[in-house]
C-alpha atoms as a PDB file:
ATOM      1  CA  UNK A   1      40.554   2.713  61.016  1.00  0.00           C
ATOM      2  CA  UNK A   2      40.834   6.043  58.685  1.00  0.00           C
ATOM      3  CA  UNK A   3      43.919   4.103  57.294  1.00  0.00           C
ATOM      4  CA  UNK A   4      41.586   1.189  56.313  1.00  0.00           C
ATOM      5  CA  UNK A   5      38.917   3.232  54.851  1.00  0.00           C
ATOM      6  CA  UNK A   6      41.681   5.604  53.252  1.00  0.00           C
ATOM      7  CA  UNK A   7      43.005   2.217  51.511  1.00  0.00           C
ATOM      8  CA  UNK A   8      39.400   0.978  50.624  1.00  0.00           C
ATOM      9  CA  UNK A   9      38.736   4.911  49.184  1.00  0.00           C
ATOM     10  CA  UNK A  10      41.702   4.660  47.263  1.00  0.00           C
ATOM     11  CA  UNK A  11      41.583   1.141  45.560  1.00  0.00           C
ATOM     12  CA  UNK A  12      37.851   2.199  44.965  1.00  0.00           C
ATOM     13  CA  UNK A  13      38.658   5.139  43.106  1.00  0.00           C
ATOM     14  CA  UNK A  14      42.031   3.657  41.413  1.00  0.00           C
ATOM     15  CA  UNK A  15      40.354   0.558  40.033  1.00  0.00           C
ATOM     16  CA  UNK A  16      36.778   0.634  40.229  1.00  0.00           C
ATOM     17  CA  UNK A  17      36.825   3.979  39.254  1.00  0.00           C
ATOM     18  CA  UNK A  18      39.398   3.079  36.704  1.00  0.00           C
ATOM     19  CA  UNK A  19      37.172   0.161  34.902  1.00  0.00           C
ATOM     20  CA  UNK A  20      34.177   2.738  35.054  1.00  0.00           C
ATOM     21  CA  UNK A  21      35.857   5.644  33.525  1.00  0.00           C
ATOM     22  CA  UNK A  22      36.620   2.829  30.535  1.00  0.00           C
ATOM     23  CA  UNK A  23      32.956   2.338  30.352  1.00  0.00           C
ATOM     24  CA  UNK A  24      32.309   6.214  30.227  1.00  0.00           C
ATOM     25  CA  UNK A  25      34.534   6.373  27.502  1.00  0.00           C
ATOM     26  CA  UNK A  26      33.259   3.335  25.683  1.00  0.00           C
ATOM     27  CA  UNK A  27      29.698   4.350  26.005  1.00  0.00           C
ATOM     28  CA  UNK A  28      30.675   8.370  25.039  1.00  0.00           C
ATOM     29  CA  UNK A  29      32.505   6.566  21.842  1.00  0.00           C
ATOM     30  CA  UNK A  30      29.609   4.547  20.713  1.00  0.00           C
ATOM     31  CA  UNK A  31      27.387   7.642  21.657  1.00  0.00           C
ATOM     32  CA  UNK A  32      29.434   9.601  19.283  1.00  0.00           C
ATOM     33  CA  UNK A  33      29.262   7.490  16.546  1.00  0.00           C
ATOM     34  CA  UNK A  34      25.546   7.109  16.429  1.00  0.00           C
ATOM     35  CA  UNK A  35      24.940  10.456  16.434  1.00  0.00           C
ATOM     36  CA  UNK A  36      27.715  10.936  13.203  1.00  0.00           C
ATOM     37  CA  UNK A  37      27.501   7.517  11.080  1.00  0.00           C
ATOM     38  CA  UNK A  38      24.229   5.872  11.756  1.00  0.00           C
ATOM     39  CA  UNK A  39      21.540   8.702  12.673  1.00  0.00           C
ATOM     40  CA  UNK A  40      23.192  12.212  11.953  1.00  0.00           C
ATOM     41  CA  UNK A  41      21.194  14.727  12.726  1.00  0.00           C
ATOM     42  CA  UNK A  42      21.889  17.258   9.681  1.00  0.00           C
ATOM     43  CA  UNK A  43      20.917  14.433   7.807  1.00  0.00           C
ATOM     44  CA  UNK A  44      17.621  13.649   9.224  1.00  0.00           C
ATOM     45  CA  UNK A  45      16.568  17.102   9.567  1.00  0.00           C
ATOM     46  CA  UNK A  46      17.241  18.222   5.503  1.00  0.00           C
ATOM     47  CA  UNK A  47      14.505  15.659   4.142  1.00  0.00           C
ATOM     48  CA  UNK A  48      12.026  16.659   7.115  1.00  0.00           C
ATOM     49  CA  UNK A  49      12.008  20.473   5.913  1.00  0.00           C
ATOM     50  CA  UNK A  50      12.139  19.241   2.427  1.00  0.00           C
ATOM     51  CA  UNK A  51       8.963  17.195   2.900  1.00  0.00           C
ATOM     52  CA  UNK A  52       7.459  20.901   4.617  1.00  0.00           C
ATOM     53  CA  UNK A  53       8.328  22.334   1.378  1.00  0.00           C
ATOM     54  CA  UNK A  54       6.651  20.117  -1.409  1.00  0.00           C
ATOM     55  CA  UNK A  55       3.783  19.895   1.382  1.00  0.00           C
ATOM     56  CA  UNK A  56       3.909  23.614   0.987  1.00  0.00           C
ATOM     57  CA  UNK A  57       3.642  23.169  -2.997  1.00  0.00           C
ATOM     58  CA  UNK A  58       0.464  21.090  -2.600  1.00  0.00           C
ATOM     59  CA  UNK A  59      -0.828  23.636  -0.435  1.00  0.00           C
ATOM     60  CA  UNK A  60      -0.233  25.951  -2.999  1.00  0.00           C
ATOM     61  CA  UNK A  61      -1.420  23.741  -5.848  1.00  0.00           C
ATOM     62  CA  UNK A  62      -4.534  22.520  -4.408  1.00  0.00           C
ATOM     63  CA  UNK A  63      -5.391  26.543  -3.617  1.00  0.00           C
ATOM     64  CA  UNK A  64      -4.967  26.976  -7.585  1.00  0.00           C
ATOM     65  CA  UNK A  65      -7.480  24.255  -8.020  1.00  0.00           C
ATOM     66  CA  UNK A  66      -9.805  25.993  -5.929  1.00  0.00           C
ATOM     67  CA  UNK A  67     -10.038  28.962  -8.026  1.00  0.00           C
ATOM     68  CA  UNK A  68     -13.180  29.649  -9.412  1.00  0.00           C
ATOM     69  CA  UNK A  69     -13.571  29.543 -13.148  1.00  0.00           C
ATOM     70  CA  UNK A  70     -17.013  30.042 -14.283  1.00  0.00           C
ATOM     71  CA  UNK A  71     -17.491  33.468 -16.201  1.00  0.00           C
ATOM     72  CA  UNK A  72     -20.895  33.014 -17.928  1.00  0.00           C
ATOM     73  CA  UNK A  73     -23.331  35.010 -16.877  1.00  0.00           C
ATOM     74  CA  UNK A  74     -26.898  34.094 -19.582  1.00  0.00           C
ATOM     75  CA  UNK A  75     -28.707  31.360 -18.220  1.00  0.00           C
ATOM     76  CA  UNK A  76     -28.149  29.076 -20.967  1.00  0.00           C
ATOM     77  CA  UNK A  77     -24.305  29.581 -20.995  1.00  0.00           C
ATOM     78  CA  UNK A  78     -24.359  29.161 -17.313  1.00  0.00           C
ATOM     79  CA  UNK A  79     -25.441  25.645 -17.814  1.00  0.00           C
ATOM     80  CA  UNK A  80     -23.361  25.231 -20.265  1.00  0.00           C
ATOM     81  CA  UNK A  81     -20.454  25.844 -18.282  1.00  0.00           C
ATOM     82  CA  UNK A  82     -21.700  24.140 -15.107  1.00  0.00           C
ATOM     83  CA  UNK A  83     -22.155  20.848 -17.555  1.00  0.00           C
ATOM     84  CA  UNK A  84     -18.126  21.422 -18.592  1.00  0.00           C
ATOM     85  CA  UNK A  85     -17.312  22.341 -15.340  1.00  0.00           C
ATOM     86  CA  UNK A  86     -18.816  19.858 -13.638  1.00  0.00           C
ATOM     87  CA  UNK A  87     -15.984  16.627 -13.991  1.00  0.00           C
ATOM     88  CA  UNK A  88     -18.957  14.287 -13.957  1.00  0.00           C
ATOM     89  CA  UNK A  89     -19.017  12.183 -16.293  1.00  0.00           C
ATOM     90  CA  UNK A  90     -22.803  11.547 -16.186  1.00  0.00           C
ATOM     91  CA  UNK A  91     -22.709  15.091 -17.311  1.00  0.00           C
ATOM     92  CA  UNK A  92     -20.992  14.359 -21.288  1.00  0.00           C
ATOM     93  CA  UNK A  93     -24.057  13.401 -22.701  1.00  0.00           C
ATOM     94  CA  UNK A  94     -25.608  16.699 -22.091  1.00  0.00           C
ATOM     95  CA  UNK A  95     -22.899  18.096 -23.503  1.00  0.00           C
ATOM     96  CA  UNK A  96     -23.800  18.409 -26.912  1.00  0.00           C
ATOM     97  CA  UNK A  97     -27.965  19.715 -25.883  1.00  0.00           C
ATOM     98  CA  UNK A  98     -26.089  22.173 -24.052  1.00  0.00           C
ATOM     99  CA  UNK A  99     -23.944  23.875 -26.997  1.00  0.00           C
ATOM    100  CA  UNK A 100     -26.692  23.362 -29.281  1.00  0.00           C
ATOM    101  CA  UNK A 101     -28.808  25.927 -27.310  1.00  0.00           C
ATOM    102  CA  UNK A 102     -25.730  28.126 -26.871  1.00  0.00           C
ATOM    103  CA  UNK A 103     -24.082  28.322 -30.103  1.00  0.00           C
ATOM    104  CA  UNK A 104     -26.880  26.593 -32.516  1.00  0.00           C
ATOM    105  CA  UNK A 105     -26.049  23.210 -34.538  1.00  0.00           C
ATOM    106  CA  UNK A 106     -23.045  22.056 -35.336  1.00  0.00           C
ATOM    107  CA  UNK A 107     -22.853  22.607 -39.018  1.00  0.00           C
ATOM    108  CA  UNK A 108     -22.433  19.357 -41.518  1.00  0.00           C
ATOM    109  CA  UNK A 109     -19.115  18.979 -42.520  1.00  0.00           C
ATOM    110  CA  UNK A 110     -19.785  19.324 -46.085  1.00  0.00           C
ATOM    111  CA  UNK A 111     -21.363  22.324 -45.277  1.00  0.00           C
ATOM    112  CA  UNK A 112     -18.219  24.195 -45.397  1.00  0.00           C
ATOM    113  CA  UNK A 113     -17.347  25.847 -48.595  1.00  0.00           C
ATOM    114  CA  UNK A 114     -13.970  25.063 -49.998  1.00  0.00           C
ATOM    115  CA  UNK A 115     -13.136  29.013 -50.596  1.00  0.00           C
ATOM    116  CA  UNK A 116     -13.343  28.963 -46.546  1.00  0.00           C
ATOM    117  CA  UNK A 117     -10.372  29.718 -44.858  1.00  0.00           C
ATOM    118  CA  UNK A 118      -8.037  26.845 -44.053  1.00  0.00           C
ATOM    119  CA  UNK A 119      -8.566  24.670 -46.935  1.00  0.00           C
ATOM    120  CA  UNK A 120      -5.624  24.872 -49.103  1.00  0.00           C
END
């Protein structure tokens, strides 16, 4: 009987074993190429910190946008500012009220005379 299951161990192991130790290597092969031709992982890994980079950059940009701006300090140039400030468009036609009571009227164009620097 241990001669039996001696003989039944060994053509087990010599051809069973045999056709499975193909499929190791088979399966180990395709394995292998996966991880090199169609999903390296260097390769995936570059664009992923690349994307935490430029995500990074927008951090960094949208904290610039943030800044505050406004300097004025008068009342009327306060509201002034807040009107150009403001990036509503509701907001242009008040525009002009607004420098008027800052800086006075616009002067006529002809109003210039032609001694005046930048003519000539």
């Amino acid at each position: 009987m241990a001669a039996g299951l001696s003989t039944i161990s060994s053509t087990l192991s010599s051809v069973i074993g045999g056709g499975l130790n193909g499929i190791l290597s088979i399966e180990q092969g395709i394995s292998n190429f996966e991880q090199t031709v169609v999903w390296p992982q260097n390769l995936i890994i570059r664009p992923v910190r690349s994307s935490g980079s430029v995500q990074g950059i927008f951090g960094q940009i949208e904290g610039v946008m943030r800044v505050p701006v406004n300097s004025a300090t008068l009342p009327a140039t306060q509201q002034f500012e807040q009107i150009l400030l403001s990036r509503d468009p509701n907001q242009i036609a008040q525009t002009g009220v607004q420098y008027t009571a800052v800086y006075g009227a616009v002067p006529d164009a002809t109003a210039a005379s032609p001694q005046a620097p930048g003519y000539g």
